[in-house]
Protein backbone atom coordinates (compact mmCIF):
# COMPACT_ATOMS: atom_id res chain seq x y z
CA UNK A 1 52.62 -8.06 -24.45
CA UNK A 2 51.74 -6.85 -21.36
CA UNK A 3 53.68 -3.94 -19.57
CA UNK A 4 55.10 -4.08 -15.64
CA UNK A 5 53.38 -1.67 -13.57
CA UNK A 6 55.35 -0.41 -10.82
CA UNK A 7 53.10 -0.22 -8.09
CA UNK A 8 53.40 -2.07 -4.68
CA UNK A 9 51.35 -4.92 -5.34
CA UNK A 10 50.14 -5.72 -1.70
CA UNK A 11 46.76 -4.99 0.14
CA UNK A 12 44.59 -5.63 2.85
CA UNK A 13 40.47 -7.03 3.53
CA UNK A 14 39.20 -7.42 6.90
CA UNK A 15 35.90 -6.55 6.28
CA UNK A 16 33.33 -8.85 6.90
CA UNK A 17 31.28 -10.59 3.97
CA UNK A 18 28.11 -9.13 4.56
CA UNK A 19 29.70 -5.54 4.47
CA UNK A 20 31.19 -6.32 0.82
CA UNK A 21 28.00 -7.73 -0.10
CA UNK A 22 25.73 -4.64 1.59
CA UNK A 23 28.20 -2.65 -0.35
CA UNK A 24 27.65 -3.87 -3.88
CA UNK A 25 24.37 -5.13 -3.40
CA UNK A 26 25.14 -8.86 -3.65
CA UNK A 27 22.34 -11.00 -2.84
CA UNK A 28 25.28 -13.53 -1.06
CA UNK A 29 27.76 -12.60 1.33
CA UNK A 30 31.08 -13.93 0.82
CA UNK A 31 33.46 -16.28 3.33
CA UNK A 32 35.93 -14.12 4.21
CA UNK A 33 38.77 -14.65 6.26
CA UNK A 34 40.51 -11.63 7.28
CA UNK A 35 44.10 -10.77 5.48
CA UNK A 36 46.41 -7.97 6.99
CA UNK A 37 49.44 -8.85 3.78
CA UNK A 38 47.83 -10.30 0.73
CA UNK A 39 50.23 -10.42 -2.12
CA UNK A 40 49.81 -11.51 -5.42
CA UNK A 41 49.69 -15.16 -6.75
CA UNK A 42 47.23 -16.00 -4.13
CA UNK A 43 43.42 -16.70 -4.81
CA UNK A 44 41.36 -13.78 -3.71
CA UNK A 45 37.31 -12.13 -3.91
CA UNK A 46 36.52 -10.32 -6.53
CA UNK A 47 32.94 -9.26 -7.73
CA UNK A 48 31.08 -9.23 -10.83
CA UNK A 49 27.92 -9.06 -13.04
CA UNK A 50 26.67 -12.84 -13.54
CA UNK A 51 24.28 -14.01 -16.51
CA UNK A 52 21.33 -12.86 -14.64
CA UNK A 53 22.56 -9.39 -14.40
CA UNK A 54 22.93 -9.74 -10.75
CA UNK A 55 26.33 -9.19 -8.58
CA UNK A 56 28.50 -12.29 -7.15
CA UNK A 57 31.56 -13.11 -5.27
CA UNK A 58 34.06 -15.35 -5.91
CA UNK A 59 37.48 -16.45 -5.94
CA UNK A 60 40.33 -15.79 -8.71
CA UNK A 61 44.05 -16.17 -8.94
CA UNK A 62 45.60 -12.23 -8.18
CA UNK A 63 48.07 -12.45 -11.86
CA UNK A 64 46.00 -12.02 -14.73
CA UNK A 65 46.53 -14.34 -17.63
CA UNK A 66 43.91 -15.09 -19.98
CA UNK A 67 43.05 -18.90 -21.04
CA UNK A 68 44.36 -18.14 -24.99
CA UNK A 69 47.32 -16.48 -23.93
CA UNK A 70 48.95 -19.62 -23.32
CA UNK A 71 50.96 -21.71 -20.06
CA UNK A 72 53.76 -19.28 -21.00
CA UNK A 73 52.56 -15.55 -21.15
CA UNK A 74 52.81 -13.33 -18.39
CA UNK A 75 50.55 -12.66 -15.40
CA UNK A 76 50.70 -9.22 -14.69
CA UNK A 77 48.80 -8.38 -11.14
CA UNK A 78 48.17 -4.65 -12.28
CA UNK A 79 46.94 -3.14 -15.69
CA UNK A 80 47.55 0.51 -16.56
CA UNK A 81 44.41 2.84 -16.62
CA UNK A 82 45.89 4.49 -19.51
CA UNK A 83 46.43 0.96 -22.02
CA UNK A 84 43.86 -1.35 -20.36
CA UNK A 85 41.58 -0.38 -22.95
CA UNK A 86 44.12 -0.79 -26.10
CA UNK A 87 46.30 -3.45 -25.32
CA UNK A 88 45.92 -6.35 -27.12
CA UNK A 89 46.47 -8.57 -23.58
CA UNK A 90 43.67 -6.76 -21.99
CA UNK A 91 41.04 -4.81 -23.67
CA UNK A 92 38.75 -8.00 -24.42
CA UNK A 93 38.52 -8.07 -20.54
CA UNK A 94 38.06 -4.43 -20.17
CA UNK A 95 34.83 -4.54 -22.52
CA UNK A 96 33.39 -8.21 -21.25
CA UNK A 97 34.64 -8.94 -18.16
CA UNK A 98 35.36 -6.06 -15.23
CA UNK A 99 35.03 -6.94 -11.36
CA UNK A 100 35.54 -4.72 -8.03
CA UNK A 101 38.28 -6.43 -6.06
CA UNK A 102 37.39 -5.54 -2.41
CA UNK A 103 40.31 -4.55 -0.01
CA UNK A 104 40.45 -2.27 3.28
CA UNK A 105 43.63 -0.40 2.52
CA UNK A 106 46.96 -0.95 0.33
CA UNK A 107 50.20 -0.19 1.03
CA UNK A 108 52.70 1.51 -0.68
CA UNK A 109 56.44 2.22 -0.17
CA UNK A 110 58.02 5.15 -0.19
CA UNK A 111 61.76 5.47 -1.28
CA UNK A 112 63.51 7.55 1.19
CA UNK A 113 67.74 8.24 1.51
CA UNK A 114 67.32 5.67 4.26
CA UNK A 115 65.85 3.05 2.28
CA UNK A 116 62.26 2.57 1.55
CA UNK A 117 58.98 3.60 4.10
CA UNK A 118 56.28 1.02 3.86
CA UNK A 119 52.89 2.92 3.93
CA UNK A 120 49.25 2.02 5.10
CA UNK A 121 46.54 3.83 2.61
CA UNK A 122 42.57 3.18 3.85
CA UNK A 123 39.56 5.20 3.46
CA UNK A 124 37.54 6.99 6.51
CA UNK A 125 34.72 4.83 6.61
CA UNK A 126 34.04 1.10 5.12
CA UNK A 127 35.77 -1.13 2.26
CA UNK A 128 36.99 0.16 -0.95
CA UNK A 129 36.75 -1.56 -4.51
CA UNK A 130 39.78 -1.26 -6.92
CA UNK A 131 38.66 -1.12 -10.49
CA UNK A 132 39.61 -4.58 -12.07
CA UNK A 133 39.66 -7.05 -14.83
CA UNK A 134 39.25 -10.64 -14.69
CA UNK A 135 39.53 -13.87 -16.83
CA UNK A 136 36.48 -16.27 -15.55
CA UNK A 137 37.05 -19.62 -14.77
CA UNK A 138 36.97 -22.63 -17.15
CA UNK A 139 37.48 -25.99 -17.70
CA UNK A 140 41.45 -25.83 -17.51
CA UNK A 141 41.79 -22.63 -15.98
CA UNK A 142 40.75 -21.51 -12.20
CA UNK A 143 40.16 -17.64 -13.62
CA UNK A 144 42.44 -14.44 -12.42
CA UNK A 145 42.09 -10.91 -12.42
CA UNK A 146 44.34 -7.86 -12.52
CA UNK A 147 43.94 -4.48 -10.85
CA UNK A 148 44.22 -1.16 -12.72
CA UNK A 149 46.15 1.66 -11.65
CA UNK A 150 46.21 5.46 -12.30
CA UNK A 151 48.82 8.05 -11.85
CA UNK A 152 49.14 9.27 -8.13
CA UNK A 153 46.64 11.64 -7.14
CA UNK A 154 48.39 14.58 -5.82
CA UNK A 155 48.36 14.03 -2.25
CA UNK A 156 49.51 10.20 -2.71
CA UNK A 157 51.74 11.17 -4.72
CA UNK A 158 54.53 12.25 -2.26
CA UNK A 159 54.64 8.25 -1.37
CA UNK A 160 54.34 6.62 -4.55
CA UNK A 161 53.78 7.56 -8.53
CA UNK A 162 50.97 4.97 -9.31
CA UNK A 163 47.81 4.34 -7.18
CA UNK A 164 45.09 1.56 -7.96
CA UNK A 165 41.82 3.03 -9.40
CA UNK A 166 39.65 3.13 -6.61
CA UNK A 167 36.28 3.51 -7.69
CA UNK A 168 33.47 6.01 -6.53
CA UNK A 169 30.96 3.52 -5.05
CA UNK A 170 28.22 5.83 -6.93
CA UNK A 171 29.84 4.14 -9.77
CA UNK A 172 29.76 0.35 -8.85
CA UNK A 173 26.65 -0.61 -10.88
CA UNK A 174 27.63 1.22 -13.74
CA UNK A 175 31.29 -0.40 -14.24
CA UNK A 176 29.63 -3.60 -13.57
CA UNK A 177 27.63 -3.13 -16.22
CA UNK A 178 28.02 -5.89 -18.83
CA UNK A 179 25.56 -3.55 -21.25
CA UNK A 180 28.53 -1.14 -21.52
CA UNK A 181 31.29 -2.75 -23.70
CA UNK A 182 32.85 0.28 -25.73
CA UNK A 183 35.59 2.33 -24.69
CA UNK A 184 34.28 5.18 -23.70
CA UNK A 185 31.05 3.71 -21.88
CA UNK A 186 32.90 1.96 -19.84
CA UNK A 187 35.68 4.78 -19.12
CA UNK A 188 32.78 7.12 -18.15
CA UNK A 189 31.25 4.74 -15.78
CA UNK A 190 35.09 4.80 -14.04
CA UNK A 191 34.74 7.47 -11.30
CA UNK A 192 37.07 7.69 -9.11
CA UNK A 193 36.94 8.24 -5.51
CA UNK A 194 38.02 11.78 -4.49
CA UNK A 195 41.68 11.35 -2.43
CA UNK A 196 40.10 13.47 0.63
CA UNK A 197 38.26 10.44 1.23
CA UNK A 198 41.55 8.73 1.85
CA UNK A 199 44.11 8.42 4.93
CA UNK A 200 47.65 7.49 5.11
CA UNK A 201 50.13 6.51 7.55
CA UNK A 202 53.76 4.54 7.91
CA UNK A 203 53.95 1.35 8.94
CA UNK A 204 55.93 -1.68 10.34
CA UNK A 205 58.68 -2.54 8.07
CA UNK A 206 57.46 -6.44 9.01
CA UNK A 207 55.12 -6.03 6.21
CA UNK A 208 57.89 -6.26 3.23
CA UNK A 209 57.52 -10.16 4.24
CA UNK A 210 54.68 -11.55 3.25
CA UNK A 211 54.34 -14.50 5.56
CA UNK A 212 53.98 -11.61 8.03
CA UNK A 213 49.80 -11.27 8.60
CA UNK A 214 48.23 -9.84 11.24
CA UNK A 215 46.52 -6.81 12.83
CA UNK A 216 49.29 -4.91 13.71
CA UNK A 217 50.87 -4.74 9.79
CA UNK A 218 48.03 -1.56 9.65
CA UNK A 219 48.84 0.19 12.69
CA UNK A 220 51.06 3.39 12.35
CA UNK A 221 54.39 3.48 13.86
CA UNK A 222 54.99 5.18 16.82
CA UNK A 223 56.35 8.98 16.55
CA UNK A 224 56.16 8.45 12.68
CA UNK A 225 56.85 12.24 11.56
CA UNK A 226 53.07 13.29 9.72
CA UNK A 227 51.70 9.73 10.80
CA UNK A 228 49.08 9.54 10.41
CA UNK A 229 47.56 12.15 8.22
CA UNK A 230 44.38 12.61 5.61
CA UNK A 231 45.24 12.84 1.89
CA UNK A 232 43.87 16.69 1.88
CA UNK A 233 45.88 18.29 -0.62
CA UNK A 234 49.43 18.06 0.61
């Protein structure tokens, strides 16, 4: 059965279509409207290798659940880095069927004696791809995916113990890949980006709702002690 993750389970995407696409070299750009509070159970882009060997777009449910597991099983929105491979729930996907799912940040929260700090987490410059796997769509089922986390890296640690794997973008083709189906192929083609590439700041509380979406979710709070700051070594 699959395991919880504890991780925050909320992102962003406000980049445009034709940056995702320019990004993974899709030859079509996808529609996308802008989300500042996605959370999961909702349809969302993800990317992938189609039968031609070329990279598409589209849209899957954000709770992963494959079609033989059954109405009943579990949709877990996150799979560990460290099982995703071995677990019966998952592996098939991890060897046949990974995907990229495209975001501009994630947030994590940050338990505090005063409760918990929500926290904005983006790169420097242009989208980022989590590392994911998916379940494609078929006659009775719309498709979903799951995104895999990692322990922390150090810096992003001091907010929150798990991080998604966000992938290298040196490394998109490779875990795309549908040549690369055993274990450790496809863990080698998982790079992940360095955490200096990363920034971090804290956030509107407005965010723990998710019907709250819009632009100012991902601005830092004023005075915010270390807000914001770049995830160099601390």
């Amino acid at each position: 059965m699959a395991e919880a993750v504890p991780m925050c389970g909320r992102f962003a995407l406000h980049a445009s279509g034709q940056q995702l696409a320019e990004a993974v070299g899709a030859a079509q750009a996808p529609a996308v409207e802008s989300s500042f509070n996605i959370p999961p159970g909702t349809a969302q882009w993800v990317t992938h290798a189609d039968r031609e060997g070329g990279v598409v777009f589209e849209t899957l449910g954000w709770g992963y659940r494959p079609v033989w597991a059954g109405e009943d099983a579990p949709q877990p929105i996150n799979a560990r880095a460290e099982k995703v491979a071995t677990s019966a729930f998952f592996r098939d996907a991890f060897a046949r069927y990974r995907c990229l799912v495209p975001a501009s940040g994630w947030f994590e929260w940050q338990k505090g004696e005063s409760g918990k700090t929500p926290f904005y987490i983006t790169a420097a410059h242009g989208p980022l791809f989590f590392a994911g796997i998916y379940d494609p769509p078929r006659e009775h089922s719309a498709g979903s995916f799951a995104i895999i986390t990692q322990p922390a890296a150090a810096p992003i640690r001091r907010i929150h113990p798990r991080m998604p794997l966000v992938l290298d973008p040196a490394c998109y083709s490779a875990w795309l890949d549908p040549d690369r189906n055993t274990r450790d192929a496809v863990k080698a083609a998982a790079r992940a980006l360095t955490p200096t590439a990363l920034k971090a700041w804290s956030v509107d509380t407005r965010v723990n709702r998710p019907a709250n979406d819009d632009p100012g979710l991902i601005e830092p709070v004023a005075d915010s002690p270390g807000c914001p700051w770049a995830l160099r070594g601390r």
